[in-house]
Protein backbone atom coordinates (compact mmCIF):
# COMPACT_ATOMS: atom_id res chain seq x y z
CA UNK A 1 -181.74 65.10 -184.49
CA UNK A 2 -181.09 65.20 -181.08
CA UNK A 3 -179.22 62.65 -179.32
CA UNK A 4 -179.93 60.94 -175.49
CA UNK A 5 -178.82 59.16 -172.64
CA UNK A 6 -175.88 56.88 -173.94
CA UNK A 7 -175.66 57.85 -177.14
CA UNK A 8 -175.48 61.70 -176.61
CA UNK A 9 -172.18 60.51 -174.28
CA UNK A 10 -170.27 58.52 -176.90
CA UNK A 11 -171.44 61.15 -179.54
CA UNK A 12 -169.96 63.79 -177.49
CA UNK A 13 -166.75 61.58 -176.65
CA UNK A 14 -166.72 61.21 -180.97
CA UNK A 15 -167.44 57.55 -181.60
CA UNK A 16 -170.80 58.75 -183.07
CA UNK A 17 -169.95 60.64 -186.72
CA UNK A 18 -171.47 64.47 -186.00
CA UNK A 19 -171.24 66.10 -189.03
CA UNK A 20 -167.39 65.53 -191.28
CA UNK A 21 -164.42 64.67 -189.32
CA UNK A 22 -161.22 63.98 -190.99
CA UNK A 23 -159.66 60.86 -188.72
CA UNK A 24 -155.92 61.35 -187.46
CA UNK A 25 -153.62 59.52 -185.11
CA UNK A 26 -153.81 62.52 -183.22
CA UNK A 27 -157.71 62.82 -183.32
CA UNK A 28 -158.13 59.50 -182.97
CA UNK A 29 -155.75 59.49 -179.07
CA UNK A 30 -157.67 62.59 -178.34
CA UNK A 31 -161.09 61.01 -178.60
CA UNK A 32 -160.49 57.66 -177.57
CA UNK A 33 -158.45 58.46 -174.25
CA UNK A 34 -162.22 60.40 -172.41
CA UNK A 35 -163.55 57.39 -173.47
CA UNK A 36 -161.18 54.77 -172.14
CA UNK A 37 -160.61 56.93 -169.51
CA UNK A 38 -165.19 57.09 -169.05
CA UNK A 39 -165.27 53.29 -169.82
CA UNK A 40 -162.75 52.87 -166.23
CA UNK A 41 -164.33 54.80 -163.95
CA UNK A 42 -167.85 53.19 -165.30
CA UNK A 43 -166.04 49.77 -164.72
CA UNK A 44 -164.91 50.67 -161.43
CA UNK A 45 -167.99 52.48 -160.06
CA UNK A 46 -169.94 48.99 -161.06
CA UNK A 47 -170.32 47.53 -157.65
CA UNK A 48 -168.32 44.01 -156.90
CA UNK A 49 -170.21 41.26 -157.81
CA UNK A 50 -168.27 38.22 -155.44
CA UNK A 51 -169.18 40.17 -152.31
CA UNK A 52 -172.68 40.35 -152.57
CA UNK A 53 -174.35 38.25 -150.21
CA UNK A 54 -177.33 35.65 -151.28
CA UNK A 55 -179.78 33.60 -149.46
CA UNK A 56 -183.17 31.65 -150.26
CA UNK A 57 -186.57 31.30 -148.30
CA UNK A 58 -189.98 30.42 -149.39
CA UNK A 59 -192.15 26.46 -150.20
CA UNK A 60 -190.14 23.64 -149.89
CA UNK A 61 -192.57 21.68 -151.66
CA UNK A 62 -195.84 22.23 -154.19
CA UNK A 63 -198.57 19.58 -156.09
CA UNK A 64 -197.68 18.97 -159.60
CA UNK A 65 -199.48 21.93 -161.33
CA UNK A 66 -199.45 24.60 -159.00
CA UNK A 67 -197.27 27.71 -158.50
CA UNK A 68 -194.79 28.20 -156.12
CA UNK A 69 -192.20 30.93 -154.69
CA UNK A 70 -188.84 30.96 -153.85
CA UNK A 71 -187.20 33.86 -152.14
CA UNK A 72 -183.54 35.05 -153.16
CA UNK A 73 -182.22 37.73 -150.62
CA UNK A 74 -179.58 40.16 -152.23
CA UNK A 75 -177.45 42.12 -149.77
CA UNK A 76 -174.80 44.65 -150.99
CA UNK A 77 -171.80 44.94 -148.32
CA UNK A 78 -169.80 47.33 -150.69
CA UNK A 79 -169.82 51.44 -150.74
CA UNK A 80 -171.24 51.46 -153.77
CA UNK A 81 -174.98 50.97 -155.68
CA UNK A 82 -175.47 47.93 -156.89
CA UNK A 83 -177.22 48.10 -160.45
CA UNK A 84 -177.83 44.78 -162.04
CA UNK A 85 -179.18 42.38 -164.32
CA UNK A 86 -179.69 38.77 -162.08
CA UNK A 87 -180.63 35.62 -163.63
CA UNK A 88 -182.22 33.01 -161.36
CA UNK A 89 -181.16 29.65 -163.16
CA UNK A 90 -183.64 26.27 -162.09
CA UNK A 91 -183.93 23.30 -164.72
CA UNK A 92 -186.03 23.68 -167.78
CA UNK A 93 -189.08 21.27 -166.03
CA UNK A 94 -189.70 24.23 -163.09
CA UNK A 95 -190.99 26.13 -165.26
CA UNK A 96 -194.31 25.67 -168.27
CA UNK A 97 -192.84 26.15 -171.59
CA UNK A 98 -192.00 29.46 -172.98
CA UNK A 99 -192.55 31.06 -169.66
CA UNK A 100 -188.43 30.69 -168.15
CA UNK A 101 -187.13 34.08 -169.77
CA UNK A 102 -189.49 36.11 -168.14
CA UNK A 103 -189.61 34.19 -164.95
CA UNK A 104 -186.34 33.78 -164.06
CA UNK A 105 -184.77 37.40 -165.05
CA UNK A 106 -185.05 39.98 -163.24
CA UNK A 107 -183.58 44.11 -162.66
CA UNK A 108 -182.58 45.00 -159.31
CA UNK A 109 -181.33 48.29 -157.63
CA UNK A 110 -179.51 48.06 -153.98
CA UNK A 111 -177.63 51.00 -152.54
CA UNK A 112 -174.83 49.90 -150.34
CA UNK A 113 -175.56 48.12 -147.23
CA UNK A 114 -178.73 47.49 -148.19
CA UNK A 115 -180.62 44.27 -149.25
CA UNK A 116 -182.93 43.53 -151.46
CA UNK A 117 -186.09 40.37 -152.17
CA UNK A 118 -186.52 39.23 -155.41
CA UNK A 119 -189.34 36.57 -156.04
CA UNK A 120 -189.19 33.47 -158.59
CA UNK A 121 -192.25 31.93 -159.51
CA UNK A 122 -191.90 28.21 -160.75
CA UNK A 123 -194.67 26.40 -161.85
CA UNK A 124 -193.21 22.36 -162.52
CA UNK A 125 -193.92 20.49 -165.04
CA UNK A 126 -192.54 17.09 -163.51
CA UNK A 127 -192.23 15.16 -160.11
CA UNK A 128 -189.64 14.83 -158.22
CA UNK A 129 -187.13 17.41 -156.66
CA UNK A 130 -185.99 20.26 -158.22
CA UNK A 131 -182.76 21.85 -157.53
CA UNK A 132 -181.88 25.79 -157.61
CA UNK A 133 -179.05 26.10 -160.40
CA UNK A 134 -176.64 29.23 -160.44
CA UNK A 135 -178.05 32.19 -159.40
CA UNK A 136 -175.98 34.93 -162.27
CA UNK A 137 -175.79 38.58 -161.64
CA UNK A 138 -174.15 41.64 -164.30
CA UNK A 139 -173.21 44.65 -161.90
CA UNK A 140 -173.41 47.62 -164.49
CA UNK A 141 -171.58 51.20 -164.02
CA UNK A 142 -173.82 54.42 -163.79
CA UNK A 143 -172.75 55.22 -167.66
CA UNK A 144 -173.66 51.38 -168.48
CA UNK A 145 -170.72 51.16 -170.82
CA UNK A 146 -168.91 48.30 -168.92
CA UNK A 147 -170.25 45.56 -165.98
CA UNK A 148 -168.79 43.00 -163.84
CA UNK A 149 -170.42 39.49 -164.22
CA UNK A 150 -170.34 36.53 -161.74
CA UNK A 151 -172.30 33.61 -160.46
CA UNK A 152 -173.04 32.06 -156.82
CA UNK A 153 -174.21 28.70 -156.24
CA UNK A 154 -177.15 29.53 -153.89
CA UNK A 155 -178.84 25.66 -152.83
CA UNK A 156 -182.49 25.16 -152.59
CA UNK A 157 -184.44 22.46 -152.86
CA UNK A 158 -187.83 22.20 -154.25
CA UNK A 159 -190.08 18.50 -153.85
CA UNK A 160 -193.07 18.76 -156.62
CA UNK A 161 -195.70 16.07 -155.62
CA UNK A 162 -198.26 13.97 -157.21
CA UNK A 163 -201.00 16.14 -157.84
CA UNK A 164 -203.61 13.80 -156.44
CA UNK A 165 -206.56 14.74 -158.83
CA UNK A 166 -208.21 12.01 -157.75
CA UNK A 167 -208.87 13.97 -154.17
CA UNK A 168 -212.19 14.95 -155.33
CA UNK A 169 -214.34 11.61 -154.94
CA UNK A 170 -212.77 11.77 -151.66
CA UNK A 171 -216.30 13.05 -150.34
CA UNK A 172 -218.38 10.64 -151.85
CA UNK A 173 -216.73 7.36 -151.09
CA UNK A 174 -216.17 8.91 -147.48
CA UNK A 175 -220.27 8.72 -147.59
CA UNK A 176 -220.21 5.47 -148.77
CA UNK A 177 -218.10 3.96 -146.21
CA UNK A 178 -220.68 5.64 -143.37
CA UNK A 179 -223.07 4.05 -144.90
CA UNK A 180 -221.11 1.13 -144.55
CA UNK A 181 -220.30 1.44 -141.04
CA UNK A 182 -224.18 2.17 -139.92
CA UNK A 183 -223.73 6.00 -139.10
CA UNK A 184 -226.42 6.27 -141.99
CA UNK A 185 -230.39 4.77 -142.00
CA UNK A 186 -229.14 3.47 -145.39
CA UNK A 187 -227.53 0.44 -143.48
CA UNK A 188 -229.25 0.50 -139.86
CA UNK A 189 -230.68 -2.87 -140.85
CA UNK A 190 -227.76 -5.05 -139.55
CA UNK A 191 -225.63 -5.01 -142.60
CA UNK A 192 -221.29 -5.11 -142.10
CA UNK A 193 -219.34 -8.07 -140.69
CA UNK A 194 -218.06 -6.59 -137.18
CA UNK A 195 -220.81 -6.82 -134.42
CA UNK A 196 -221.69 -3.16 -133.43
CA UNK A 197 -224.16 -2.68 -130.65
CA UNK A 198 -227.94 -3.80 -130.11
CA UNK A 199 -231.41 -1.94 -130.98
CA UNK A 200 -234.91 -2.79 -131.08
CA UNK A 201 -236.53 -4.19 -134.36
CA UNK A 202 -238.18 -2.03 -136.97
CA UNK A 203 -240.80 -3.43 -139.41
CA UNK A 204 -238.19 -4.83 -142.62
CA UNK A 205 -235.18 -5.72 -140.33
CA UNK A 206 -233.78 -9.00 -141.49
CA UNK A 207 -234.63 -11.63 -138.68
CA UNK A 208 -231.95 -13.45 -139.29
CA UNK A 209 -229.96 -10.21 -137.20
CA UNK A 210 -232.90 -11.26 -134.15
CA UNK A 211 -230.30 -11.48 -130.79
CA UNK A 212 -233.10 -13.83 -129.28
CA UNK A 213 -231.13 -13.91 -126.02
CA UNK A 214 -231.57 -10.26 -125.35
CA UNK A 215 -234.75 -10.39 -126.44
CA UNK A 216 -235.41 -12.78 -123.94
CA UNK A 217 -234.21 -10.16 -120.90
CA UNK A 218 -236.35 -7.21 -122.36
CA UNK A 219 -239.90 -6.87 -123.29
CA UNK A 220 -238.89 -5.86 -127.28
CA UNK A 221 -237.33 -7.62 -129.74
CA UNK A 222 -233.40 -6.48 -130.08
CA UNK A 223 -231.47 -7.28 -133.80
CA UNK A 224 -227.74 -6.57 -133.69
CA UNK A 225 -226.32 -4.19 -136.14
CA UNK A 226 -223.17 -4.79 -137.64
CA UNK A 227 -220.11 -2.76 -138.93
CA UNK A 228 -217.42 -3.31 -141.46
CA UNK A 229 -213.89 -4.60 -139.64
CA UNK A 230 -211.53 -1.90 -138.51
CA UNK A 231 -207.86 -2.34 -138.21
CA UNK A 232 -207.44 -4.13 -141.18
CA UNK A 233 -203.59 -3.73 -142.75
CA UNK A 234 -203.13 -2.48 -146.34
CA UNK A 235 -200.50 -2.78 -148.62
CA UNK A 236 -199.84 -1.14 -151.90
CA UNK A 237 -197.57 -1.85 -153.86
CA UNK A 238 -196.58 -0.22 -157.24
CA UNK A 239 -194.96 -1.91 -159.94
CA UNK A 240 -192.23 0.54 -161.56
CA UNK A 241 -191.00 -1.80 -164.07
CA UNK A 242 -191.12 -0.77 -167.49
CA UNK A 243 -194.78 -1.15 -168.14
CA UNK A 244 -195.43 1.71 -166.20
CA UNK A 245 -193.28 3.68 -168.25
CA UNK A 246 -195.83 3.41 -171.16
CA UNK A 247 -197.73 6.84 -171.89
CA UNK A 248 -202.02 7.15 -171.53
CA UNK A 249 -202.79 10.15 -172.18
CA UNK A 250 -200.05 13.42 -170.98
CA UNK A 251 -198.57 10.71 -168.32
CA UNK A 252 -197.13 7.42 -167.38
CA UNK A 253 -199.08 4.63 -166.40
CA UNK A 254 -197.54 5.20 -163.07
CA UNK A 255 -198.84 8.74 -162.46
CA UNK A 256 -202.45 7.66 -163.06
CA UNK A 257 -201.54 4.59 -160.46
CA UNK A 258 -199.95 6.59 -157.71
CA UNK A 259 -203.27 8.97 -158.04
CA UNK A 260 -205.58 5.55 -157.62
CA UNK A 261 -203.15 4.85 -155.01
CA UNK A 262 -203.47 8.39 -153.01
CA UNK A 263 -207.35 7.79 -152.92
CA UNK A 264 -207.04 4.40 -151.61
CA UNK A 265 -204.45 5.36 -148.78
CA UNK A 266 -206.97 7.86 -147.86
CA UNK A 267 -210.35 6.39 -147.60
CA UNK A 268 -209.26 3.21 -145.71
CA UNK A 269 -207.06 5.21 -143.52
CA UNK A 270 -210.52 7.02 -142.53
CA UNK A 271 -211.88 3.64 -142.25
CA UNK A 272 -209.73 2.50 -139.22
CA UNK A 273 -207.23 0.25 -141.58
CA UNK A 274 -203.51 0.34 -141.49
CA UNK A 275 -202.21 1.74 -144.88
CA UNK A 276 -198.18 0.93 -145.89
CA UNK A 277 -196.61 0.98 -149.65
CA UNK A 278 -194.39 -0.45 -151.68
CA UNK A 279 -192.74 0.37 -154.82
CA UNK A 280 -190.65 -2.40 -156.74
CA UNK A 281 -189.27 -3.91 -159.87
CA UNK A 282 -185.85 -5.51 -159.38
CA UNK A 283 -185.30 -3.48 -156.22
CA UNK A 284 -187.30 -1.62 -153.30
CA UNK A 285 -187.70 2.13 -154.51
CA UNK A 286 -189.87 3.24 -151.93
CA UNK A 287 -191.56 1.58 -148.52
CA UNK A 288 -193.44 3.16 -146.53
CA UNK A 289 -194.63 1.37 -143.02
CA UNK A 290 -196.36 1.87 -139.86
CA UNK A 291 -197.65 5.20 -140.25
CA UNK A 292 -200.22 6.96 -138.18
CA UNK A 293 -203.53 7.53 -140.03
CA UNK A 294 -202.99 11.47 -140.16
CA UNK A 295 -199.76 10.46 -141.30
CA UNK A 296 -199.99 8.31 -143.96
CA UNK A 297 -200.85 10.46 -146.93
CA UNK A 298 -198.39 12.58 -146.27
CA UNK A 299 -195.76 10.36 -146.16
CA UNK A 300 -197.55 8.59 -149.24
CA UNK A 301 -197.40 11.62 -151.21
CA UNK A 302 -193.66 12.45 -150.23
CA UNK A 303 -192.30 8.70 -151.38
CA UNK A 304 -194.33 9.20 -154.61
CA UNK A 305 -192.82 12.63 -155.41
CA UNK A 306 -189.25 10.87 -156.44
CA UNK A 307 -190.69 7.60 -158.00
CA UNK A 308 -189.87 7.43 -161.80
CA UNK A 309 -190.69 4.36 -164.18
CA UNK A 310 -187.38 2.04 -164.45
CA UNK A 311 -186.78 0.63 -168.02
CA UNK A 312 -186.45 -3.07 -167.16
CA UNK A 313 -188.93 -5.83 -166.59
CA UNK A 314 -190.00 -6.19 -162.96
CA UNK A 315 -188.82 -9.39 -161.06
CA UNK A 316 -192.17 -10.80 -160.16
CA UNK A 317 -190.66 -13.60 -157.63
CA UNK A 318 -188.89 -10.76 -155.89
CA UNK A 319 -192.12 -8.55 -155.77
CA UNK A 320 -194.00 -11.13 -154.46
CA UNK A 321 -191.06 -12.00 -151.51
CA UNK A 322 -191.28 -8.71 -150.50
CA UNK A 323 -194.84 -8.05 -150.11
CA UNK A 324 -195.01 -11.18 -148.30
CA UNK A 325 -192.02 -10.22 -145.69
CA UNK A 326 -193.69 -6.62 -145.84
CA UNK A 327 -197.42 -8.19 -144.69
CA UNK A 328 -196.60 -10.96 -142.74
CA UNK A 329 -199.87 -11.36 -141.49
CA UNK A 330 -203.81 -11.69 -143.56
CA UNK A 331 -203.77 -8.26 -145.81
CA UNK A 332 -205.54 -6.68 -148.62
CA UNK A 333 -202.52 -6.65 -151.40
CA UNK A 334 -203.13 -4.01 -153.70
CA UNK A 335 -201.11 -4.00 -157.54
CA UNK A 336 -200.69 -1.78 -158.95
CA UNK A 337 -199.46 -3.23 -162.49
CA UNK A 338 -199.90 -3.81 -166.47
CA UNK A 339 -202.35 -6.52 -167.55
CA UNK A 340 -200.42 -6.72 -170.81
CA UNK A 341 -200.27 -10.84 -171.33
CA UNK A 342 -196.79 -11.12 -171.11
CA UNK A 343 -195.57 -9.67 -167.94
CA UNK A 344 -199.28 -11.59 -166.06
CA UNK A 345 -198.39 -15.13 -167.79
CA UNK A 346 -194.64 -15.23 -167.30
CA UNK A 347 -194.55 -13.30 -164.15
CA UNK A 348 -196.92 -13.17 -161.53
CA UNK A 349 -198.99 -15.83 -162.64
CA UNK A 350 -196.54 -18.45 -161.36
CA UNK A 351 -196.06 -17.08 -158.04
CA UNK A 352 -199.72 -15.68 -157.47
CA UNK A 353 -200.74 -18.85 -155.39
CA UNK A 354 -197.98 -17.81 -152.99
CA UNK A 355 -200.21 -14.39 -151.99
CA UNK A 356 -203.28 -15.40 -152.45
CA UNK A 357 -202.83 -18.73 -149.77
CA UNK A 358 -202.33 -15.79 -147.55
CA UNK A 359 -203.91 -12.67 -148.34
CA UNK A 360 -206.45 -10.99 -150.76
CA UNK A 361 -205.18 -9.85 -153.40
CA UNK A 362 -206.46 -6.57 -155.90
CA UNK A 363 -205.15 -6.32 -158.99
CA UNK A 364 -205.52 -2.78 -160.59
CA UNK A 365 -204.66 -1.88 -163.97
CA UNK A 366 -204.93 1.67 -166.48
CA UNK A 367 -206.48 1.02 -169.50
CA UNK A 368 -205.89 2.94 -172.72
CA UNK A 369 -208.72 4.94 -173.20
CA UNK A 370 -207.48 5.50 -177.25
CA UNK A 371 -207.85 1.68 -177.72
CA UNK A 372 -212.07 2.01 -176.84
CA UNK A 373 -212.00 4.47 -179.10
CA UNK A 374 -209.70 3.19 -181.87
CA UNK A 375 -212.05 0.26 -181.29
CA UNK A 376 -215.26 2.44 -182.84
CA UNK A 377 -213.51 3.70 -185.89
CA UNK A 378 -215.01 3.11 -189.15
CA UNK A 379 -215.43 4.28 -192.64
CA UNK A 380 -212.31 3.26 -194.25
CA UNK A 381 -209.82 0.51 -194.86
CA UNK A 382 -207.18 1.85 -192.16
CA UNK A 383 -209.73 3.03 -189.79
CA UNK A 384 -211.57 -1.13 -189.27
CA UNK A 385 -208.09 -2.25 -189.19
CA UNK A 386 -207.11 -0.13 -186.29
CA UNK A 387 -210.62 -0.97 -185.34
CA UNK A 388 -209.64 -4.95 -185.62
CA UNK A 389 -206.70 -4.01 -183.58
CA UNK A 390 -208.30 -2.56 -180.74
CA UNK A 391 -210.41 -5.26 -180.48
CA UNK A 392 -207.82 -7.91 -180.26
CA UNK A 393 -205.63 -6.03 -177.55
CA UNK A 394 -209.03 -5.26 -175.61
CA UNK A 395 -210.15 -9.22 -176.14
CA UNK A 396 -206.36 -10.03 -174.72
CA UNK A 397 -206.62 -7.67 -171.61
CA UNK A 398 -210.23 -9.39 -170.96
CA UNK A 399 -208.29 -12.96 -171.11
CA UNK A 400 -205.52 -12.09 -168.94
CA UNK A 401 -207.69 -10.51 -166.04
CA UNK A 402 -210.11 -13.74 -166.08
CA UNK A 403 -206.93 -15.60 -166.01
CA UNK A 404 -206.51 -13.69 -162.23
CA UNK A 405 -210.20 -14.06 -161.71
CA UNK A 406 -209.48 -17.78 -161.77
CA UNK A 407 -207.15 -17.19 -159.13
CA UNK A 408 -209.40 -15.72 -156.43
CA UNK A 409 -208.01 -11.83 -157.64
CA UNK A 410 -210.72 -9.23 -158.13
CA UNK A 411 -209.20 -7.14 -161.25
CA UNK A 412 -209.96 -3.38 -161.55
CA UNK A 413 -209.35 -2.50 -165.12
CA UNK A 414 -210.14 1.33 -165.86
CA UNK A 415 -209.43 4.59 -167.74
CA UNK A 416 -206.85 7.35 -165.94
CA UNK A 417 -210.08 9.36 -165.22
CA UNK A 418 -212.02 6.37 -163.92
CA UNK A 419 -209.19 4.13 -162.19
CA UNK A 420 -208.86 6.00 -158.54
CA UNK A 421 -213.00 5.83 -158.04
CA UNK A 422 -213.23 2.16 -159.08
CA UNK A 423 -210.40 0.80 -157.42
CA UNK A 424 -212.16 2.73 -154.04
CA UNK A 425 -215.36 1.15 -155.17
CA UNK A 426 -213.59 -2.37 -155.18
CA UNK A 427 -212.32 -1.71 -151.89
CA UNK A 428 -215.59 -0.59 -150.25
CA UNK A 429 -216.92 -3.92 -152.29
CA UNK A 430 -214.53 -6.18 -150.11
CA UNK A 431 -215.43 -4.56 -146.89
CA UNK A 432 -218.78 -4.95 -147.21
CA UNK A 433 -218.88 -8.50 -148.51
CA UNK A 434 -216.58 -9.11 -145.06
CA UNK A 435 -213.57 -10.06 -147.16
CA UNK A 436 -210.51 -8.13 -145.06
């Protein structure tokens, strides 16, 4: 059989058995001195790997769910050709399971004084900022028998952001709000609560909208149409306490609120209203303020990216002296929080007069779509009492959010799918009915 590449070497160097060889002291100097002496010059032909010079390019930032590329430059200032083996190290969340080994490894070629691109595709699988690890490299010898290994520390810094899934009932709410601010025959008739401009009556307008003074200058009858109040402030705030740690679905509570939160931010920005957050539960974690409506999702989405659910129960009293030093003046207070009995009835309940003296207040909550469903299940004995289960956490959320109801607080209790639309549906609600 014939022999190749490698093995043809150290077969003709005698560390393969070809045929029967008797081993002696002296054979065994005589063979193994071409090797040692082919293993050197393969070690010392390998090119250097401490010299090398690398540098990253590419994203600085991608949505949650989507790919993105990072550039590492290789340039070889030595005489000879590099020939290596480079790992591209980033933590275990850049990348989807299974996928790191052949992502991050890669075979590269330079001759000397040369440079070359390699490309690393991470796809995240968590927000928040991920950091560029060691970047490895093995420098191999033209025979391959011996390399020289080293690492560089070679910084980048990738943000992954909320994915804001929620982006696509952007559209339709948009509509809705035009409709709400007359640009639309749907509302011509007068409806809103800001005074817009004057027109002449149609057959079905409302008299009650009659402006009999200027009909008194004209020879036609003139109603006033109305608009919904611009310039309204805004403030979210998240709740990051431990409730929001709790898992619906693939994600945290707080995922599915930041989403609701995104969609919010940017359908009243579009609607002429100041938009600021803030995320709390013993401590500020993020605030956002005074923002520019091209702006504000932006700077929305960046605060989100590094928010993470703290395992301790949020300080209610100190949520509630914050939004009120945040919104000094008559806001729309948006919370984004559990309605798990507890946390409500200890917590905010006893301070909840103190924001809604002032402001109106939103309370919006993810529901558990498993518990509707767990709430369905018959046909044996485990099954009704999961059923019976259901129904008692479903009858407790229902008490708790009529206990805010009491209050003056409209409650928005949804599904992860369904919270971001009816929490903009609330909203659009409010404007309409003239309450901001």
């Amino acid at each position: 059989m014939a022999l190749t590449g490698r093995a043809a070497l150290l077969a003709a160097l005698g560390t393969l058995p070809v045929g029967i060889w008797e081993p002696s002291w002296a054979g065994i100097l005589a063979v193994n001195a071409p090797l040692a002496l082919a293993c050197a010059c393969d070690f010392a032909l390998a090119a250097p790997v401490r010299r090398l010079g690398l540098t990253r390019s590419g994203d600085t930032s991608v949505r949650l769910g989507e790919t993105v590329d990072v550039t590492l430059t290789v340039t070889n200032p030595s005489g000879r050709p590099l020939r290596a083996r480079l790992r591209d190290a980033w933590p275990p969340s850049s990348w989807e399971p299974g996928t790191e080994v052949a992502t991050s490894r890669h075979r590269l070629t330079v001759p000397p004084g040369e440079r070359r691109r390699l490309t690393t595709r991470l796809r995240p699988t968590r927000r928040g900022d991920r950091q560029a690890d060691r970047v490895t490299i093995r420098s191999y010898g033209p025979l391959g028998l011996f390399s020289r290994q080293g690492s560089h520390k070679v910084p980048w810094t990738v943000r992954v952001l909320p994915p804001f899934t929620s982006r696509k009932h952007l559209p339709s709410k948009l509509a809705r709000l035009r409709e709400l601010d007359g640009r639309t025959s749907v509302l011509i008739r007068g409806q809103g609560t800001e005074f817009d401009s004057l027109r002449e009556y149609v057959p079905g307008d409302d008299t009650r909208s009659i402006d009999w003074r200027a009909t008194a200058r004209q020879t036609t009858v003139a109603v006033r149409t109305w608009r919904p109040e611009r310039d309204r402030h805004i403030l979210l705030v998240l709740d990051t306490g431990r409730t929001s740690a709790g898992r619906v679905g693939d994600a945290p509570r707080l995922d599915a609120s930041m989403d609701a939160a995104l969609l919010l931010a940017a359908l009243a920005s579009r609607a002429g209203d100041r938009v600021d957050l803030l995320a709390y539960d013993r401590r500020v974690r993020a605030l956002v303020q005074g923002r520019a409506a091209r702006d504000v999702l932006p700077s929305l989405v960046n605060a989100m990216a590094t928010l993470e659910p703290e395992l301790i129960e949020t300080d209610a009293r100190g949520l509630t002296a914050t939004a009120l030093r945040t919104a000094p003046r008559r806001s729309l207070i948006v919370l984004l929080t559990s309605l798990d009995a507890a946390p409500i009835e200890e917590g905010l309940l006893p301070v909840l007069p103190r924001l809604t003296q002032r402001h109106t207040v939103l309370v919006a909550s993810v529901a558990d779509p498993y518990i509707a469903h767990m709430a369905t299940a018959r046909g044996n004995t485990e099954a009704v009492y999961e059923a019976a289960a259901a129904a008692q956490a479903q009858a407790d959320r229902y008490r708790t959010a009529e206990q805010l109801r009491r209050h003056g607080v409209t409650v928005v209790d949804a599904t992860p799918d369904d919270l971001a639309p009816a929490l903009a549906d609330a909203y659009l609600a409010l404007k309409a009915a003239g309450r901001l």
